[in-house]
N, C-alpha and C. Protein backbone atom coordinates (compact mmCIF):
# COMPACT_ATOMS: atom_id res chain seq x y z
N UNK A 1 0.83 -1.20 0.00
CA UNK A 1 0.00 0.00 0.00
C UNK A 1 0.87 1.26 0.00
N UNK A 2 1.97 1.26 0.76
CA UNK A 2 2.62 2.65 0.74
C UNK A 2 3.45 2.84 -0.61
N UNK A 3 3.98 1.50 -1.06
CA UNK A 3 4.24 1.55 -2.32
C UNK A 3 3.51 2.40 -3.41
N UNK A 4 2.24 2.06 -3.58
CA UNK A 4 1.20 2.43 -4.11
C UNK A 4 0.44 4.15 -4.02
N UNK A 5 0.92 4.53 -3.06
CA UNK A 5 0.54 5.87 -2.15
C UNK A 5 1.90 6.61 -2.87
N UNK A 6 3.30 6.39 -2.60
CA UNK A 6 4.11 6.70 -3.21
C UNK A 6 4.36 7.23 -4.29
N UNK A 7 3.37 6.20 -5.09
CA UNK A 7 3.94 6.04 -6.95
C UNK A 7 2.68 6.85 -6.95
N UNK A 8 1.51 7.22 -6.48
CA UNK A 8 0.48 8.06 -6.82
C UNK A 8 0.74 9.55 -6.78
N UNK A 9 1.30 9.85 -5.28
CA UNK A 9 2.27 11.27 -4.84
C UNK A 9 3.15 11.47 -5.90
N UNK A 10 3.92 10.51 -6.04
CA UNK A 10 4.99 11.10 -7.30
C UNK A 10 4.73 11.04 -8.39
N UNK A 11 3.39 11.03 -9.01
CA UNK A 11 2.97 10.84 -10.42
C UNK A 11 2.17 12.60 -10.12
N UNK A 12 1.77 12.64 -8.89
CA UNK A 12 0.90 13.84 -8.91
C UNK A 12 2.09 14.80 -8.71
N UNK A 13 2.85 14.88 -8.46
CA UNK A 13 4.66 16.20 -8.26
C UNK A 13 5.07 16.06 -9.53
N UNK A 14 4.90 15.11 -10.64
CA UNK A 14 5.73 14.83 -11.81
C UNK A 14 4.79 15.85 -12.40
N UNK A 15 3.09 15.86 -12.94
CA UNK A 15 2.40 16.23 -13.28
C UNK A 15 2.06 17.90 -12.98
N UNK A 16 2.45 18.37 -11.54
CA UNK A 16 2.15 19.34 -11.63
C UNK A 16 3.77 20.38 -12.05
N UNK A 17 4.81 19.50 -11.53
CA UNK A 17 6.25 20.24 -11.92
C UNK A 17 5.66 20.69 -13.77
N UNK A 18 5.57 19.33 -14.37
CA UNK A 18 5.34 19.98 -16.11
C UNK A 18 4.49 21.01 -16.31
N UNK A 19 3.08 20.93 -15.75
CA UNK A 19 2.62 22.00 -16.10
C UNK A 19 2.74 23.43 -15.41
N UNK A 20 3.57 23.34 -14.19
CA UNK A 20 4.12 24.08 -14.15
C UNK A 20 5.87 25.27 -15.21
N UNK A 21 5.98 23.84 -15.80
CA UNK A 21 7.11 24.32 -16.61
C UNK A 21 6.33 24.56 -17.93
N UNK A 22 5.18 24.28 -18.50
CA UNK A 22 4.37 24.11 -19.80
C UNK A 22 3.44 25.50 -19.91
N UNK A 23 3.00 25.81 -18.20
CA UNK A 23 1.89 26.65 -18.56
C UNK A 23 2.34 28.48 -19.47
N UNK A 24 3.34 28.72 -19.11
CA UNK A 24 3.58 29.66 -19.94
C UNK A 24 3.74 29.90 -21.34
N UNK A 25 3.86 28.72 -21.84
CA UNK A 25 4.20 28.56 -23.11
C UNK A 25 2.86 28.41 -23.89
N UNK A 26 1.54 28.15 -23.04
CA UNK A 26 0.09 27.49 -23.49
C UNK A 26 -0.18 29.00 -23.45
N UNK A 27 0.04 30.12 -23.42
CA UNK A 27 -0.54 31.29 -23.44
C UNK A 27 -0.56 31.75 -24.89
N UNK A 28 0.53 30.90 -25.81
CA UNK A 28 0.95 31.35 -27.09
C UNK A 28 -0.59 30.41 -27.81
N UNK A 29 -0.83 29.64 -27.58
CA UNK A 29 -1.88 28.47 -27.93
C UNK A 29 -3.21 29.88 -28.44
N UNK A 30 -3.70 31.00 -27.11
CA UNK A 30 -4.27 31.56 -27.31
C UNK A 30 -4.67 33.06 -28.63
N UNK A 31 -3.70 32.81 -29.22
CA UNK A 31 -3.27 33.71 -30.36
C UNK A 31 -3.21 33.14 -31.50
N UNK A 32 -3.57 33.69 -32.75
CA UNK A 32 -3.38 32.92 -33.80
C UNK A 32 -2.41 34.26 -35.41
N UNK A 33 -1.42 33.91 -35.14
CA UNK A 33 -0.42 34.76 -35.56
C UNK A 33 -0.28 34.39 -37.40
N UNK A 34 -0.74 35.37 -38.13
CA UNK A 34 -0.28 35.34 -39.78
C UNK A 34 0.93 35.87 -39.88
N UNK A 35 1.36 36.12 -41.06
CA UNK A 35 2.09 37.13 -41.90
C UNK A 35 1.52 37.59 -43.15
N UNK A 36 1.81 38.52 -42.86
CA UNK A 36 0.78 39.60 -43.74
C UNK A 36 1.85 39.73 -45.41
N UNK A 37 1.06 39.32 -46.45
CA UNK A 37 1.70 39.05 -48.30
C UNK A 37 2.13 40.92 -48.07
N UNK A 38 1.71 41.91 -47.19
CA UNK A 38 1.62 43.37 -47.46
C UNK A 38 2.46 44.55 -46.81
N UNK A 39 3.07 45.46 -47.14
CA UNK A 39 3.55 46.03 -46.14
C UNK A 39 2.64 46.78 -45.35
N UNK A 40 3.67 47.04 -44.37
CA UNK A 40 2.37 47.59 -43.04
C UNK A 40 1.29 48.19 -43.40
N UNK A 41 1.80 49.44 -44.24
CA UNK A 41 0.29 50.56 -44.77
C UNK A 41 -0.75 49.98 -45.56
N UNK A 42 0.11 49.30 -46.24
CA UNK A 42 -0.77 48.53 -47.01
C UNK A 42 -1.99 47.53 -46.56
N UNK A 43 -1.24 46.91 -45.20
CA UNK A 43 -1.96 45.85 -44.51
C UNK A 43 -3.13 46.40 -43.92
N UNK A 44 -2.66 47.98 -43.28
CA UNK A 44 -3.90 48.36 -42.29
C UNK A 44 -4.93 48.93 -43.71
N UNK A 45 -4.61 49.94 -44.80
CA UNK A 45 -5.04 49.78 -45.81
C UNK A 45 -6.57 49.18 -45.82
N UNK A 46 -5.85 47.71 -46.25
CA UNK A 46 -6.90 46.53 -46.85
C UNK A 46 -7.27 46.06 -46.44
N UNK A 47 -7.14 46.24 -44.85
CA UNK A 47 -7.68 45.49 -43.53
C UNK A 47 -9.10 46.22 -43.65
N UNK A 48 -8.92 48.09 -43.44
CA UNK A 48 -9.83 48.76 -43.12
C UNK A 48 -11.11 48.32 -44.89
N UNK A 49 -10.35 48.30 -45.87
CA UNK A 49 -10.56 48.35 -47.17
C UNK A 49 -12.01 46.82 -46.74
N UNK A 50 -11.27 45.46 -46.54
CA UNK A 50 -11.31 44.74 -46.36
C UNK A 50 -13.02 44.92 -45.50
N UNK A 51 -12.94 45.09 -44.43
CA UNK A 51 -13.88 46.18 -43.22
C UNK A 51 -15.43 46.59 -43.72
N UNK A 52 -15.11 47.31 -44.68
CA UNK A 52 -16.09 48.34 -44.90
C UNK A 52 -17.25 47.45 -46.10
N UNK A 53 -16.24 46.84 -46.77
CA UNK A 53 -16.70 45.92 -47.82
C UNK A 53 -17.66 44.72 -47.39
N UNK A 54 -17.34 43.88 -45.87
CA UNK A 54 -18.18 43.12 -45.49
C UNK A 54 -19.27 43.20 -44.90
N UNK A 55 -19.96 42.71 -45.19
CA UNK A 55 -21.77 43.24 -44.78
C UNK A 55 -21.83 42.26 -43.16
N UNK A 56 -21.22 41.50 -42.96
CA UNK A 56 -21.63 40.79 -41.48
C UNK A 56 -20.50 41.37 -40.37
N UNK A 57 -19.57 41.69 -40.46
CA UNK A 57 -18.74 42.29 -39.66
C UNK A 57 -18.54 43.68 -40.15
N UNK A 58 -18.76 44.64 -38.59
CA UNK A 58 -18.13 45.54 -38.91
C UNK A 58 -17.48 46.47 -37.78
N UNK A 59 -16.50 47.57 -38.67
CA UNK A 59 -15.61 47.99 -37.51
C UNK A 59 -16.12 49.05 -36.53
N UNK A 60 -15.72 48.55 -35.95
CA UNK A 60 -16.04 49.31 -34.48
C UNK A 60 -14.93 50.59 -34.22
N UNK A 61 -13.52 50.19 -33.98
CA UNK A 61 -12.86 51.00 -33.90
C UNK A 61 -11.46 50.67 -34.28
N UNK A 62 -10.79 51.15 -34.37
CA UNK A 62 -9.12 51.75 -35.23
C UNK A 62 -8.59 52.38 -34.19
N UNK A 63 -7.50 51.34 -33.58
CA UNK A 63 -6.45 52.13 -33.06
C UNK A 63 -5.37 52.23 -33.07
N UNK A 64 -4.34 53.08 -33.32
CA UNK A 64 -2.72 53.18 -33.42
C UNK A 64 -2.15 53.62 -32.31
N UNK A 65 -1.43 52.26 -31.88
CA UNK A 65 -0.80 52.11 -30.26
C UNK A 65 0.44 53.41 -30.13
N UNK A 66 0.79 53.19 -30.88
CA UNK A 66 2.34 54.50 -31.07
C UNK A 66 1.74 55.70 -31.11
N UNK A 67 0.73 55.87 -31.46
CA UNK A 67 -0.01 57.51 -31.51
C UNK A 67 -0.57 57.77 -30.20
N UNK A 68 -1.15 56.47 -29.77
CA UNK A 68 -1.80 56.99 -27.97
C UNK A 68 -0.85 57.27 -27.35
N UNK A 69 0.35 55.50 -27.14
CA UNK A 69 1.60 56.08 -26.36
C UNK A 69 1.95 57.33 -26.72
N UNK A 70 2.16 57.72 -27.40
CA UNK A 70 2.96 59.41 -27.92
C UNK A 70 2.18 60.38 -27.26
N UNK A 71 1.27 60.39 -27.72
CA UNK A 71 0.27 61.31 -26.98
C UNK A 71 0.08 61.19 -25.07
N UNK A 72 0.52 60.39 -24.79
CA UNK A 72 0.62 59.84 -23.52
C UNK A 72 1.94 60.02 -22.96
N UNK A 73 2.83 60.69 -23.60
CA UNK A 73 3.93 61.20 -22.98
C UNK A 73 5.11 59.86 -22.77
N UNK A 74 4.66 58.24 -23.65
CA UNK A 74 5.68 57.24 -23.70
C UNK A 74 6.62 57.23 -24.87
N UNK A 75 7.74 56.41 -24.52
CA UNK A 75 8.60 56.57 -26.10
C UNK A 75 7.73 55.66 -27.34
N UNK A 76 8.81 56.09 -27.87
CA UNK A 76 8.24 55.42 -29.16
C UNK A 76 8.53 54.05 -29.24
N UNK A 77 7.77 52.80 -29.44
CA UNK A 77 7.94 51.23 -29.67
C UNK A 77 8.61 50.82 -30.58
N UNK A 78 9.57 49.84 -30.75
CA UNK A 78 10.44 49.92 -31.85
C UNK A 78 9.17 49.15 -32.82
N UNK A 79 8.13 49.01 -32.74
CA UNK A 79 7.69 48.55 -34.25
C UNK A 79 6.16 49.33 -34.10
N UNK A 80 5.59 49.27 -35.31
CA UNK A 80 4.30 50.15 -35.14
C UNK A 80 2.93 48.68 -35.09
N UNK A 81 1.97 49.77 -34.67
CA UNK A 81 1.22 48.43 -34.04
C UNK A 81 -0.06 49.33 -34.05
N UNK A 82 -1.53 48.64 -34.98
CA UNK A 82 -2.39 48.77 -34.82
C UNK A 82 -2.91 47.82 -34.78
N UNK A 83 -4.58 48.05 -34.41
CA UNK A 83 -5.62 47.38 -33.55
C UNK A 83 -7.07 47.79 -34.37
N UNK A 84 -7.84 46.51 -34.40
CA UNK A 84 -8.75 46.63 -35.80
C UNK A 84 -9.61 45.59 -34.41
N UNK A 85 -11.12 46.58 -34.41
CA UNK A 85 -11.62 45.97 -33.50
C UNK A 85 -13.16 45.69 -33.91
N UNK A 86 -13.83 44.35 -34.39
CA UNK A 86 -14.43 44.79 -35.35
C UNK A 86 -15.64 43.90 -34.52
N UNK A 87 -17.22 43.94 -35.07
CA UNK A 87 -18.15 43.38 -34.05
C UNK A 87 -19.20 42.81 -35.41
N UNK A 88 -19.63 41.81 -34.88
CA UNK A 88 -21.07 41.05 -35.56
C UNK A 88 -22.13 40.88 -34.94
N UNK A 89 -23.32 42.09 -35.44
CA UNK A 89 -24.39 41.67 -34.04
C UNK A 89 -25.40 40.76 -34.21
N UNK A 90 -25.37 40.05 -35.41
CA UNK A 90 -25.65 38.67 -35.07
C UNK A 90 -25.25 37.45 -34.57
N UNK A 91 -24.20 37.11 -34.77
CA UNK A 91 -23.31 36.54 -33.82
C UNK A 91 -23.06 36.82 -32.20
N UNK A 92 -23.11 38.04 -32.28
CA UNK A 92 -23.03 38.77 -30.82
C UNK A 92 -24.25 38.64 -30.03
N UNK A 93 -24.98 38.92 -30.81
CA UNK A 93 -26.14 38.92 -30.17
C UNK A 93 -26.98 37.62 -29.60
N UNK A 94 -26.29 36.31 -30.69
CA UNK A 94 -26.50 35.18 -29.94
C UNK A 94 -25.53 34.21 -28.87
N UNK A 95 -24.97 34.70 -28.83
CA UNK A 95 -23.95 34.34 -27.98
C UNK A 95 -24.44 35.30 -26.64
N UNK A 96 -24.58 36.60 -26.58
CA UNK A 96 -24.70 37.23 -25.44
C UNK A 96 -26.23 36.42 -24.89
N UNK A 97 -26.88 36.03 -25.94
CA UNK A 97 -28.07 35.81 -25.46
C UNK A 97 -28.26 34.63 -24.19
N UNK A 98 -27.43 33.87 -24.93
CA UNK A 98 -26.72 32.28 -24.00
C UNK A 98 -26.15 32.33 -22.62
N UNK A 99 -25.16 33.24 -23.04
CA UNK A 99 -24.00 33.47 -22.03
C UNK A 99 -23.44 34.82 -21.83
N UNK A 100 -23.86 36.17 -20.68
CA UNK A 100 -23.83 37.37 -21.29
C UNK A 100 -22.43 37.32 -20.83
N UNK A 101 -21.78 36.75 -20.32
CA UNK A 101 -20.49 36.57 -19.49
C UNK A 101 -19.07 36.49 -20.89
N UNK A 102 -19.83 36.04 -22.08
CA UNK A 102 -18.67 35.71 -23.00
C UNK A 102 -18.27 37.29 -23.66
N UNK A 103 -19.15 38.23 -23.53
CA UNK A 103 -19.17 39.49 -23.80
C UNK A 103 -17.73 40.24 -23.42
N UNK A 104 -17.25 39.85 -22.43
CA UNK A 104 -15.73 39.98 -22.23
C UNK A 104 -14.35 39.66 -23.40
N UNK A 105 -15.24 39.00 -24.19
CA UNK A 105 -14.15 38.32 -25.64
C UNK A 105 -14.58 39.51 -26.42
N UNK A 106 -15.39 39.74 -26.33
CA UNK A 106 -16.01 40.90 -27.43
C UNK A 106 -15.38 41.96 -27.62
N UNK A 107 -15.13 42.88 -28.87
CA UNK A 107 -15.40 42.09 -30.22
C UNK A 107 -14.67 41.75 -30.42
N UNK A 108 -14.39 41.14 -31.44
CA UNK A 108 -13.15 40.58 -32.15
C UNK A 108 -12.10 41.48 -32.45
N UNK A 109 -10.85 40.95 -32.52
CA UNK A 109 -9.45 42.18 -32.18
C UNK A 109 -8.71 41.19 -33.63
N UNK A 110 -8.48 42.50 -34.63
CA UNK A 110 -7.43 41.78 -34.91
C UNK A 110 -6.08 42.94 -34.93
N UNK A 111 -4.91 42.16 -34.72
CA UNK A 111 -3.66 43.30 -34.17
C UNK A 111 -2.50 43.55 -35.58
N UNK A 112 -2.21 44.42 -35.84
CA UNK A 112 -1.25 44.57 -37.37
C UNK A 112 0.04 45.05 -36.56
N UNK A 113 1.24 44.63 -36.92
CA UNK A 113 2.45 44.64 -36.37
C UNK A 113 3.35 44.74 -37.23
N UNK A 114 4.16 45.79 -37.47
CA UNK A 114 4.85 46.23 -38.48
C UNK A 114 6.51 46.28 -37.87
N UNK A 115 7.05 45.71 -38.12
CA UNK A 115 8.70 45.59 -37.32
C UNK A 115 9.95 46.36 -38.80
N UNK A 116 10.74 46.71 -37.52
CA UNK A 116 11.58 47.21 -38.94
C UNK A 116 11.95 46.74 -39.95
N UNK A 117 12.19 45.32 -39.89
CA UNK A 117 13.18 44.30 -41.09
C UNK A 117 12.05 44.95 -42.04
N UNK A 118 10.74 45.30 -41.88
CA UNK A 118 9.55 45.14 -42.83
C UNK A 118 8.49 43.88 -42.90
N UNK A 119 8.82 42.87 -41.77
CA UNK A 119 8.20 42.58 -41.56
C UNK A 119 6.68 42.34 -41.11
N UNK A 120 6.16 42.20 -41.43
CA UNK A 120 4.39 42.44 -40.83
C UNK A 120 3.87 41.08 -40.27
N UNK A 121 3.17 40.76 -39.25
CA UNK A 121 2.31 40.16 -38.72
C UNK A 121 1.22 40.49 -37.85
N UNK A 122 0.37 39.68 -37.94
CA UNK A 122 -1.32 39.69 -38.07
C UNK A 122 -1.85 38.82 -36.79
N UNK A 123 -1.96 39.55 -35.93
CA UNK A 123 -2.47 38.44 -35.00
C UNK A 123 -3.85 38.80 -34.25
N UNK A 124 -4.27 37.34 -33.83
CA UNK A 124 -5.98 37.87 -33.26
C UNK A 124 -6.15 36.54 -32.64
N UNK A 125 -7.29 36.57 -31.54
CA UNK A 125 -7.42 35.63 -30.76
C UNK A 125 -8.02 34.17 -31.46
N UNK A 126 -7.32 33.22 -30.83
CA UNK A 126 -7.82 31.84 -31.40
C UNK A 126 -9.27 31.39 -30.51
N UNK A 127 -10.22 31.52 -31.78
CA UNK A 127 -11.66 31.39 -31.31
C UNK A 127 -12.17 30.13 -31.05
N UNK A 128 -11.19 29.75 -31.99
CA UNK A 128 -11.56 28.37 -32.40
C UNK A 128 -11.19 27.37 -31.16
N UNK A 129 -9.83 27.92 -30.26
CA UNK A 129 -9.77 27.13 -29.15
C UNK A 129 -10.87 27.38 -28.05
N UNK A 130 -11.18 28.75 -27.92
CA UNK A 130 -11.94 29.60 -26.58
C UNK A 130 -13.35 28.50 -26.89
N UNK A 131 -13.81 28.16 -28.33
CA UNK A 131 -14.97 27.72 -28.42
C UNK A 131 -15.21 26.34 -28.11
N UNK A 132 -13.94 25.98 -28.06
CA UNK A 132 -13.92 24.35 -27.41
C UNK A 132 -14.26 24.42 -26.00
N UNK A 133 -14.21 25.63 -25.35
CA UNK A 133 -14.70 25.78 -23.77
C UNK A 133 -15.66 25.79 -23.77
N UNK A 134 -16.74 25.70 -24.60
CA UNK A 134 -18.00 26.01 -23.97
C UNK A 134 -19.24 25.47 -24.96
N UNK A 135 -20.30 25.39 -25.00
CA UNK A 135 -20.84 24.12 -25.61
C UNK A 135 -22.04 24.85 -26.34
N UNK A 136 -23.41 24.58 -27.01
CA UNK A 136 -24.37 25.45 -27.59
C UNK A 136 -24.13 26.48 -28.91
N UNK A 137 -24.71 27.34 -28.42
CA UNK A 137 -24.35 28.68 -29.09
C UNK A 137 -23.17 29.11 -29.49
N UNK A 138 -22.93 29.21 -28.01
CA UNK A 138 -21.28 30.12 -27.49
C UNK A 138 -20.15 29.28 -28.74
N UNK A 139 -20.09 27.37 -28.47
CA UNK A 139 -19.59 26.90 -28.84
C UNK A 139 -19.04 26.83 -30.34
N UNK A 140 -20.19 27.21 -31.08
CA UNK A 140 -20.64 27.16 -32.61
C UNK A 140 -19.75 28.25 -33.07
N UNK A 141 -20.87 29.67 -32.84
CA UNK A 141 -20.20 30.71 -32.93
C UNK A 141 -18.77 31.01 -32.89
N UNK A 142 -18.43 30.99 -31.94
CA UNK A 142 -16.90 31.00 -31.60
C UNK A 142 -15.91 30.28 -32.25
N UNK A 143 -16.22 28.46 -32.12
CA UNK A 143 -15.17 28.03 -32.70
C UNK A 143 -15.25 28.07 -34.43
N UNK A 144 -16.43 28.15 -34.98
CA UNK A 144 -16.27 28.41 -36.50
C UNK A 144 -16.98 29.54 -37.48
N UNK A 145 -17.63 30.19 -36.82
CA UNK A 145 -18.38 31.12 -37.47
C UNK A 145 -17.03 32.44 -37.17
N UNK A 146 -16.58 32.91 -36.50
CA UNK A 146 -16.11 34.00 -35.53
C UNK A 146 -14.79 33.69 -36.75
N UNK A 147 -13.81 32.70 -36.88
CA UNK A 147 -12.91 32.33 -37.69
C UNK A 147 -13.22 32.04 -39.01
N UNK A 148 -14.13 31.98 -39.14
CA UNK A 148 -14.59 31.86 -41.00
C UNK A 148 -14.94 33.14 -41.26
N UNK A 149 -15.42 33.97 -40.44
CA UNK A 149 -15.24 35.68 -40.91
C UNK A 149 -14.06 36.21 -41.25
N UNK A 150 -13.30 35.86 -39.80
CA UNK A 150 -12.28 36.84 -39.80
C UNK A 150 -11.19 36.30 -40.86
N UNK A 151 -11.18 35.11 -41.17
CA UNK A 151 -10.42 34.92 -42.42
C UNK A 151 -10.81 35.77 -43.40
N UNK A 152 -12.24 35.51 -43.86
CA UNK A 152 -12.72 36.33 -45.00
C UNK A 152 -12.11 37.80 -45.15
N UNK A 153 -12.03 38.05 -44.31
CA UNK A 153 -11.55 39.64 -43.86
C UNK A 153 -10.32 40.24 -44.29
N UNK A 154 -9.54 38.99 -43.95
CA UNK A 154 -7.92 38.79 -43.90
C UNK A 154 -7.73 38.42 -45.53
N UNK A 155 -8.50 37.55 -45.92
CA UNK A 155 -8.39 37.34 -47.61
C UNK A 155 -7.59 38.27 -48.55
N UNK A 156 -6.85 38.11 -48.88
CA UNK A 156 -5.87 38.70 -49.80
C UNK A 156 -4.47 39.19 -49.11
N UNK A 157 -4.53 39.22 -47.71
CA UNK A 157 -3.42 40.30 -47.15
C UNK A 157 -2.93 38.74 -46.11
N UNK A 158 -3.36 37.96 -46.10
CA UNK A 158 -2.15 37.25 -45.07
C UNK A 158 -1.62 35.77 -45.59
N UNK A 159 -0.73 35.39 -45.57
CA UNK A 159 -0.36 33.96 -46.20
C UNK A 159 -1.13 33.12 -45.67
N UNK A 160 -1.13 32.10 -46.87
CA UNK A 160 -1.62 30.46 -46.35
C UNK A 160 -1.16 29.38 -46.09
């Protein structure tokens, strides 16, 4: 029996040491990172371009992080960085209906990141995992409706 008690204790210290060494790295899981075919201007551009053109999503608000910081008396970030924050109130509206608590995800963010090499990347939350949390509505929505937009969106400006 103590044998047994033993090998249970040390399976439960083995288990929590990993995810203790794992859980930081599962934060990246929550993001779903492109690269953008465009340069930066271009990207926010055809993002907004992109935006205006779709009849089920639309933007809410436009923000340029380096212009607030600036205005806020911070230095300047070595790369430029906007924020495309865009909402579906049908989608929204059934999901809040379910669960008004998921309203905290709301709306959809997608982030444009422009680094000096000229690099660009495109990142926005992975819905598709958040929607595996939760079951119904919430579930649907989230894991494939919420990501079959925001691709649409992204269409032309990010690799495949």
């Amino acid at each position: 029996m103590a044998i047994y008690l033993l090998g249970t204790f040390s399976g439960i210290i083995v288990i929590l040491v990993a995810c203790m060494v794992l859980m930081p790295q599962m934060g990246k899981l929550f993001f779903v990172k492109d690269k953008s075919l465009l340069a930066f201007d271009e990207t926010v551009a055809k993002l907004r371009e992109n935006c205006k053109a779709d009849k089920e999503w639309h933007l809410l608000q436009e923000k340029d992080y380096n212009e607030s910081y600036q205005k806020a008396g911070k230095e300047k970030m070595n790369f430029r960085l906007v924020e495309f924050k865009l909402g579906n109130p049908e989608q929204s509206y059934s999901v809040n209906c379910e669960n008004p608590a998921v309203c905290t995800f709301m709306p959809a963010a997608i982030a444009v990141v422009g680094h000096k090499d000229g690099s660009v990347l495109i990142y926005r939350k992975n819905t598709t995992l958040m929607g595996n949390m939760f079951n119904g509505v919430v579930r649907k929505v989230m894991r494939d409706q919420v990501m079959i937009g925001l691709d649409k969106i992204l269409d032309e400006i990010i690799e495949k």
